[in-house]
Protein backbone atom coordinates (compact mmCIF):
# COMPACT_ATOMS: atom_id res chain seq x y z
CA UNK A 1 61.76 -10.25 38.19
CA UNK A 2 58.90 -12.89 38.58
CA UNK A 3 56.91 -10.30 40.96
CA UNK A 4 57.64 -7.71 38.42
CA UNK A 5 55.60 -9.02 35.61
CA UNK A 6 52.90 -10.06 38.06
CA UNK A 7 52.27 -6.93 39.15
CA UNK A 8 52.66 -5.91 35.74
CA UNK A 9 49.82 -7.92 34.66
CA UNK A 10 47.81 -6.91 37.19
CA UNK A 11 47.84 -3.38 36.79
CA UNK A 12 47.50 -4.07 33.26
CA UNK A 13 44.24 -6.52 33.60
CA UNK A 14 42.91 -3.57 36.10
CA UNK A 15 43.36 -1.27 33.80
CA UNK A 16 41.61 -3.26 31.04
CA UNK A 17 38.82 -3.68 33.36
CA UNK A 18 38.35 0.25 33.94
CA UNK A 19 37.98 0.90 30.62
CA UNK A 20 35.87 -1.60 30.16
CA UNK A 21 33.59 -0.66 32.57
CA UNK A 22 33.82 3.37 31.08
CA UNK A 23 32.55 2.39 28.07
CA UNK A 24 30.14 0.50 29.54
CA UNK A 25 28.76 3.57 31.52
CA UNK A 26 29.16 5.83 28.62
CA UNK A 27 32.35 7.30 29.99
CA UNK A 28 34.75 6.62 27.27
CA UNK A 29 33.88 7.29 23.47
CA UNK A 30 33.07 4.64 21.87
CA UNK A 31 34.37 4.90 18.13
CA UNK A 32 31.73 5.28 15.81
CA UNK A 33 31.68 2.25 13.17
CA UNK A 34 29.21 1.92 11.10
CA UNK A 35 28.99 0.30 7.56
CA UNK A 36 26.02 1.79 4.93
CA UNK A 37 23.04 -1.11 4.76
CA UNK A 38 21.23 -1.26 1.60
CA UNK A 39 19.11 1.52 0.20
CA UNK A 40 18.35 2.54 3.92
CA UNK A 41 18.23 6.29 4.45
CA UNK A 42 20.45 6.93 7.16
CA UNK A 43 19.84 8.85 10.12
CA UNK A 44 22.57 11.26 11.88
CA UNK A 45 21.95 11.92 15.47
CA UNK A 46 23.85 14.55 16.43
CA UNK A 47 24.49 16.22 19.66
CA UNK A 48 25.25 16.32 23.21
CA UNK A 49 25.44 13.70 25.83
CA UNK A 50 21.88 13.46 25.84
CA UNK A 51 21.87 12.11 22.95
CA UNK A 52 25.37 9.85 23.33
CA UNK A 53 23.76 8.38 26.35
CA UNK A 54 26.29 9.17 28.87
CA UNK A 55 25.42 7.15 32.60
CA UNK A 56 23.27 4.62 30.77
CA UNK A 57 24.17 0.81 31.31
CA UNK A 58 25.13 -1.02 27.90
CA UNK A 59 24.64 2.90 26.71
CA UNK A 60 25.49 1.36 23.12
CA UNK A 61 21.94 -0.41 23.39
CA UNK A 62 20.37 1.79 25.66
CA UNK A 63 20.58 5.49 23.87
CA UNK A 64 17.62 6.71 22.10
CA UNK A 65 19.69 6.78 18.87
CA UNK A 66 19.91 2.89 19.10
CA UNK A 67 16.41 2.24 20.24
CA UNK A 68 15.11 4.93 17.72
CA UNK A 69 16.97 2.71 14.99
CA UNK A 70 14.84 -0.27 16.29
CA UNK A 71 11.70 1.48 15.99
CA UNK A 72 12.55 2.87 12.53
CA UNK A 73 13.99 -0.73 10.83
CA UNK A 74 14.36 -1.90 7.98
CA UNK A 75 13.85 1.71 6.15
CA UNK A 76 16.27 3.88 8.23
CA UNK A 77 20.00 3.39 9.51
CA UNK A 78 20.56 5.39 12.48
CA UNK A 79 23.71 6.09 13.59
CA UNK A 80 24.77 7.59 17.48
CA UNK A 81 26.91 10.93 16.77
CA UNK A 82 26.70 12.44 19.86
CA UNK A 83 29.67 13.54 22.16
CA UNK A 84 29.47 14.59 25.64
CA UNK A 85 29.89 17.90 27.08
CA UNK A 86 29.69 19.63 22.96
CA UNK A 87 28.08 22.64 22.65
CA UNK A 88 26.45 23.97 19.76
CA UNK A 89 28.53 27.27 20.48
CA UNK A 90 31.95 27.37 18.67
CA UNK A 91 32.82 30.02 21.69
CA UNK A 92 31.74 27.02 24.16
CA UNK A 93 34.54 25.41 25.79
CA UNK A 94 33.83 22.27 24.13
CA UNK A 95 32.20 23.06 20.72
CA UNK A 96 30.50 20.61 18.37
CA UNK A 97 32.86 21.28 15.71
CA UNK A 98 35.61 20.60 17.25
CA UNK A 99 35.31 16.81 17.74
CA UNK A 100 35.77 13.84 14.88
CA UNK A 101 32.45 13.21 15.16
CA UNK A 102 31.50 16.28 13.74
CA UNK A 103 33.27 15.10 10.30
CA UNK A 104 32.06 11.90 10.54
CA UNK A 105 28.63 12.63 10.71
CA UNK A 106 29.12 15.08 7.69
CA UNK A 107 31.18 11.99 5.79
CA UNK A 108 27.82 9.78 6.63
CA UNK A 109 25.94 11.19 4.19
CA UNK A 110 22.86 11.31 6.45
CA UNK A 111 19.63 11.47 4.72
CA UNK A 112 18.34 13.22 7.98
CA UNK A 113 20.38 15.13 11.00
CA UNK A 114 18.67 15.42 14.18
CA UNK A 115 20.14 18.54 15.99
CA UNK A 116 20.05 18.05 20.10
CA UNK A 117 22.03 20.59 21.86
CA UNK A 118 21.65 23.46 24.14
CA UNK A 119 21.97 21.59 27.86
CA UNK A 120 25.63 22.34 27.91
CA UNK A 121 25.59 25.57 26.11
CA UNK A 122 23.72 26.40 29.53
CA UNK A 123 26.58 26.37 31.95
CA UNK A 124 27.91 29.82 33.16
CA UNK A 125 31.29 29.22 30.70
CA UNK A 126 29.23 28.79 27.36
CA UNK A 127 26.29 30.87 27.83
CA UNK A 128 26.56 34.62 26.35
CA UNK A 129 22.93 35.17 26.04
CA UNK A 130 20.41 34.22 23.43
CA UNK A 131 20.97 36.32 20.26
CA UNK A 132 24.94 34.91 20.39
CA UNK A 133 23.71 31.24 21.18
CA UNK A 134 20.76 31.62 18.03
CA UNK A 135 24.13 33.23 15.97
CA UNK A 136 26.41 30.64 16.57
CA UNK A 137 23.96 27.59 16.19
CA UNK A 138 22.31 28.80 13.05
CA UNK A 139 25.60 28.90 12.08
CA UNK A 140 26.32 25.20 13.03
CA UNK A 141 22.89 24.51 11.47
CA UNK A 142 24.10 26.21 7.84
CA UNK A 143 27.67 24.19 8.02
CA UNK A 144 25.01 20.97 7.73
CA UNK A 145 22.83 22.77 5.23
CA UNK A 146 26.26 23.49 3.12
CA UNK A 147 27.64 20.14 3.38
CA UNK A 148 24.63 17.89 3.19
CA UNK A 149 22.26 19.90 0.15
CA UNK A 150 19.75 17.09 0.02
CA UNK A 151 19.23 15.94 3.46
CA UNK A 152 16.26 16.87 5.73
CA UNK A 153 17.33 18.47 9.14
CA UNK A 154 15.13 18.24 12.75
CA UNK A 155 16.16 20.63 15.27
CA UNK A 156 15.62 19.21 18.97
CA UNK A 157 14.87 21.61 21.67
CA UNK A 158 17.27 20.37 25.04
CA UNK A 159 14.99 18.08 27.32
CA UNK A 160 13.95 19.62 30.13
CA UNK A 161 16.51 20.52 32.98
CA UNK A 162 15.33 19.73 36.72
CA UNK A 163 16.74 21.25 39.26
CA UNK A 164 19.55 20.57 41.61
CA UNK A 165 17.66 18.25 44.58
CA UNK A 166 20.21 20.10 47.14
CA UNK A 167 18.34 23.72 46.02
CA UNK A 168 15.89 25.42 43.91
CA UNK A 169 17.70 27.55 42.49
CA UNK A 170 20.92 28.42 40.33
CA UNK A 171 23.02 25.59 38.90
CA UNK A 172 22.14 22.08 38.82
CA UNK A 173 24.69 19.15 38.31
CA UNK A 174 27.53 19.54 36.13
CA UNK A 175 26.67 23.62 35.79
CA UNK A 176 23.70 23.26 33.57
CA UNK A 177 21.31 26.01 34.72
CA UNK A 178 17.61 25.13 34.77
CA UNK A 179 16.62 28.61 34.36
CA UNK A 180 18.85 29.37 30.76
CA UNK A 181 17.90 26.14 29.95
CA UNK A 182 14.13 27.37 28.68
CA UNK A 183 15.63 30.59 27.53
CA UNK A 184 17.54 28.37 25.20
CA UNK A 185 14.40 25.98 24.40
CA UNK A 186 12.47 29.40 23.64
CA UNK A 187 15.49 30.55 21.49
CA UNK A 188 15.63 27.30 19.31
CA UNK A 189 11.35 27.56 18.11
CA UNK A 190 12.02 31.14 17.57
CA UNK A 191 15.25 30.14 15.60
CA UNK A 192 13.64 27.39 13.55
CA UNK A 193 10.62 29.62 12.83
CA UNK A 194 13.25 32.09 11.25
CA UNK A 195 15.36 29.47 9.44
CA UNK A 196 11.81 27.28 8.19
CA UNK A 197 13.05 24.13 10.24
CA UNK A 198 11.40 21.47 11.95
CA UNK A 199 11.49 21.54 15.45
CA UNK A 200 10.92 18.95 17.87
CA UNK A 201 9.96 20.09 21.42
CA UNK A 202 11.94 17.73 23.39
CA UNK A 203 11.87 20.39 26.44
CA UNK A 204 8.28 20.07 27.25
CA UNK A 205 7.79 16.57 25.64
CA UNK A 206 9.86 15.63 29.11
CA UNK A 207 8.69 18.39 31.38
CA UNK A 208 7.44 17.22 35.12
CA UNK A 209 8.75 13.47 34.02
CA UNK A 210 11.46 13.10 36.91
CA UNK A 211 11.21 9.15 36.37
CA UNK A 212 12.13 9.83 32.83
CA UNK A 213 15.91 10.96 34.15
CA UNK A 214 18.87 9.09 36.06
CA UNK A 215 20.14 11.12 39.11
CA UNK A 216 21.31 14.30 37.90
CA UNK A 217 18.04 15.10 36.27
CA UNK A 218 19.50 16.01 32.88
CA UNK A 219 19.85 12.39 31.37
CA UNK A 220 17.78 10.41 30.71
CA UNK A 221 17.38 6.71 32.18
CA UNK A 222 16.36 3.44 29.91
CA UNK A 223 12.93 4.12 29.85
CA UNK A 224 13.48 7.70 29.36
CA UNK A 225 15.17 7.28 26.18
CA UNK A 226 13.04 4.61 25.10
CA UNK A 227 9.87 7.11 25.52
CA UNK A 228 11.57 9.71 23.25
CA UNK A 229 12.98 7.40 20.84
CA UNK A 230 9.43 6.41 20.22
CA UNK A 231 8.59 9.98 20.13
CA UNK A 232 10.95 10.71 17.64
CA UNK A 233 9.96 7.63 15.53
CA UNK A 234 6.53 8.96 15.45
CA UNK A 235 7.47 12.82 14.38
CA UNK A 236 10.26 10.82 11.49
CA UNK A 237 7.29 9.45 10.34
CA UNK A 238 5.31 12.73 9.84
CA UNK A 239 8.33 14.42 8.40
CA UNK A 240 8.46 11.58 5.70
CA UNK A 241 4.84 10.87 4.97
């Protein structure tokens, strides 16, 4: 019986341990908690994992959204929405909308929603061309419109996709195709032109910088989300002069 509960508590402080070290790594969602400061306008990132920070170390300090809060203290509140593998598609296989996020970053009350998706809406299962992805995110984009009347909305093109270091061509990691990639960026400035949006080029704001990214050349590393958090800050600040 004594070895029993030993092994018990080992597998239970290993497991512990892993789950610790997920969330460390971005691999397990962190609950969003958050609790209204002040009169500080508060900031929605929304998105993929981009924008979640999935792969970065101590992602929870590391993710643009956090170092974009940083940059944009004591006026703004900025609070990390994004979810990993979401698509802005509700045909996608793992839509925006379907997630608790999604309500929660309506229930925020945000006085501005950043919009980042497209990098997932890539892969081969999501992607049904560019008139159904500019459909389906528009309508995304109206849901917010709807819901949040007053607040300002900045629509992110994806950041740029490099390719697979294995080949030049077709799918990189995780399926996200390069090439539909800047289809997609093209569709969003043609969207937002339609729909009299902001848009924020992230695409070619991060074109040709491969130090920007971690490995798989679709996130971004520490210093590549601290270079468009302060990019971000800088277009916030334009928005609301």
């Amino acid at each position: 019986m004594k070895t029993f509960y030993i092994i018990l508590a080992l597998l239970t402080g290993l497991g512990l341990v892993t789950l610790a070290v997920l969330a460390f790594w971005g691999f397990w969602f962190w609950p969003v908690v958050y609790r209204p400061r002040g009169d500080r306008k508060r900031v929605a990132c929304v998105g993929d994992s981009s924008v979640y920070g999935m792969f970065l170390p101590n992602w929870f300090r590391h993710a643009w959204p956090h170092r974009l809060g940083l940059l944009l203290r004591p006026r703004y509140q900025v609070i990390n929405f994004g979810q990993n593998k979401a698509t802005a598609m509700h045909s996608g296989v793992h839509p925006y909308r379907s997630y608790r996020k999604y309500r929660l970053s309506l229930e925020a009350q945000p006085d501005l929603v950043l919009l980042g998706f497209g990098t997932n809406d890539s892969k081969a299962e999501n992607w049904q061309g560019p008139a159904s992805f500019v459909e389906e995110y528009t309508s995304l984009i109206t849901a917010y419109r709807e819901a949040l009347p007053d607040a300002n909305i900045l629509i992110l093109t994806p950041p740029y996709a490099f390719p697979h270091p294995k080949r030049t061509e077709g799918p990189g990691f995780y399926g996200v195709q390069p090439a539909i990639v800047t289809e997609i960026r093209d569709a969003i400035i043609d969207m937002c032109g339609s729909l009299g949006l902001p848009v924020f080029d992230l695409y070619a704001y991060t074109e040709g910088r491969r130090d920007w990214f971690i490995f798989d050349g679709v996130h971004p590393n520490i210093p590549g989300a601290q270079r468009i958090a302060e990019a971000l800050a800088a277009e916030i600040d334009k928005l609301h002069k």
